[in-house]
Structure formats: C-alpha cells, structure tokens
C-alpha atoms as a PDB file:
ATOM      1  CA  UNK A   1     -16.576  -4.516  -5.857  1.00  0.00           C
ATOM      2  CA  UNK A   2     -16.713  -0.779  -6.178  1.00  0.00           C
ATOM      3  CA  UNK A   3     -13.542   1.497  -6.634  1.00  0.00           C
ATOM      4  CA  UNK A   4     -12.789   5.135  -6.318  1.00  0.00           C
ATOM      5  CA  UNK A   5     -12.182   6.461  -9.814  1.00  0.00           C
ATOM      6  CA  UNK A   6     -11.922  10.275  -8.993  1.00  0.00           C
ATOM      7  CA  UNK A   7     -13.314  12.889  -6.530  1.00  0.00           C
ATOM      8  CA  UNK A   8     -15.124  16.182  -7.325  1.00  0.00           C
ATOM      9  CA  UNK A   9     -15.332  19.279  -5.011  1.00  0.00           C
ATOM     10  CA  UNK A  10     -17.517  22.260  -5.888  1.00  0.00           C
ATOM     11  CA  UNK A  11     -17.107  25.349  -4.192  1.00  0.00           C
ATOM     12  CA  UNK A  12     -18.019  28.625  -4.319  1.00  0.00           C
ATOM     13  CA  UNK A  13     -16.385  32.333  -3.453  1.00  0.00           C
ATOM     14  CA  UNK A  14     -17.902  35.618  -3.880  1.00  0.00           C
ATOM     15  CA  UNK A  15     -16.664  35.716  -7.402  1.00  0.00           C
ATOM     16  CA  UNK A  16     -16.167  32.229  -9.078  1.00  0.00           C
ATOM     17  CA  UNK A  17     -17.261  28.444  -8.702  1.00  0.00           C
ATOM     18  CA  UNK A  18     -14.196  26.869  -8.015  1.00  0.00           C
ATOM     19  CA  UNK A  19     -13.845  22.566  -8.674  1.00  0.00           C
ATOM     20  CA  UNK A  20     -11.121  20.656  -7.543  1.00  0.00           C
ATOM     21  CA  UNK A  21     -10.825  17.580  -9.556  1.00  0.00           C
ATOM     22  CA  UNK A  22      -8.831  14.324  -8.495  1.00  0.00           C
ATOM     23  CA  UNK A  23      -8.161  11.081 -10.143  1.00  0.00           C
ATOM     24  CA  UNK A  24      -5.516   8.700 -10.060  1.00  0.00           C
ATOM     25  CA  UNK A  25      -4.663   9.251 -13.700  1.00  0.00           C
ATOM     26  CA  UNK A  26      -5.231  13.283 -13.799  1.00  0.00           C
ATOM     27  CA  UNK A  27      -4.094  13.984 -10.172  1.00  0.00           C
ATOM     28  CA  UNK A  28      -5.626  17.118  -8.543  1.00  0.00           C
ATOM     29  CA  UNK A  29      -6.574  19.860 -10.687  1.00  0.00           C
ATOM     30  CA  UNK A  30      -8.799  22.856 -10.468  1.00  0.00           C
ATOM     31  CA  UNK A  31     -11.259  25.265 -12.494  1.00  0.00           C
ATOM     32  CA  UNK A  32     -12.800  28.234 -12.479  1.00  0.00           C
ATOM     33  CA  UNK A  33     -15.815  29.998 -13.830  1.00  0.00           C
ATOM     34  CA  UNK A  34     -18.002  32.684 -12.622  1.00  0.00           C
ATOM     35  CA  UNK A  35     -21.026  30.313 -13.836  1.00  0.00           C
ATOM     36  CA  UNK A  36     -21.681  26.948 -12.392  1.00  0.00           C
ATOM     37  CA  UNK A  37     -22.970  26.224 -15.825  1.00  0.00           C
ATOM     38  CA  UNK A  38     -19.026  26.833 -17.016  1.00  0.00           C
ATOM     39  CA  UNK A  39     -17.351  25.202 -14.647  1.00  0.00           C
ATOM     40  CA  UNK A  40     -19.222  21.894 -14.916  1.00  0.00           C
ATOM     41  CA  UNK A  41     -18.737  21.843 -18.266  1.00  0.00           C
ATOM     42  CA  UNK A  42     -15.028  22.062 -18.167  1.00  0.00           C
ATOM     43  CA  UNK A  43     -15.125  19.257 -15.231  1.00  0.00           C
ATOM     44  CA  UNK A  44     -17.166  16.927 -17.876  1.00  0.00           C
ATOM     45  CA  UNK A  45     -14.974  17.536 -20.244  1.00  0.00           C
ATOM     46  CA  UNK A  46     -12.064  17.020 -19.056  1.00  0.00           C
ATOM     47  CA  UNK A  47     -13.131  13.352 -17.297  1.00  0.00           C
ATOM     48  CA  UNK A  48     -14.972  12.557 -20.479  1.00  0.00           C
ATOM     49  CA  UNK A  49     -11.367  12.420 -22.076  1.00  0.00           C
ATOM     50  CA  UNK A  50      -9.610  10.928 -19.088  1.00  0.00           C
ATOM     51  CA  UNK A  51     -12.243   8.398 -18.741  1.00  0.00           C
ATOM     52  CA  UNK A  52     -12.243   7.316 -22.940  1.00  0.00           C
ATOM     53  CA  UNK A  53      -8.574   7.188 -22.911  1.00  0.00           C
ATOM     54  CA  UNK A  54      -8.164   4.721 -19.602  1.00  0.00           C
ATOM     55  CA  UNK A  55      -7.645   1.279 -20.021  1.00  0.00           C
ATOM     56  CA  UNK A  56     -10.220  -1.026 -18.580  1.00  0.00           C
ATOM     57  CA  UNK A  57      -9.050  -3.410 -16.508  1.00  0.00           C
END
C-alpha cells in the first residue's frame, strides 16, 4: 500500500524559485533562491533530515 509522505511545489516568479514543502511531520514550509540549483538543495536537505529522523512504522 502506498502513502503520501510529503508534497513538493516548485514555482517560479520573475525573481526567485519559490518551493512549498509539506509533510505531516514538517507541515508547510517554503524556500527561496534565485537558482533552481539553490533551492533544491535546501528542499533535499531539509527532507533528508526529516526523513532520517522519522520513525518507521
């Protein structure tokens, strides 16, 4: 059975790439960058430690 563990949105204004992040654990949260490049990187990150620090079940 598959479950929803989080949901990633990538968008982009004249100035910035913009993700909004949200996971049960984290809740919604956002970054910005004016490089995709920077922005994923933070997104990894940041689920990399969520991810490592969750319980499986």
């Amino acid at each position: 059975m598959e479950e929803l563990i989080c949901s990633v949105e990538f968008l982009r204004s004249r100035r910035e790439l913009v993700a909004r992040v949200s996971s049960e654990a984290g809740g919604v949260r956002e970054y910005r960058a004016p490089a995709a490049g920077q922005v994923i990187e933070q997104v990894v990150d940041d689920l990399q430690e969520e991810f490592e620090s969750a319980p499986v079940t």
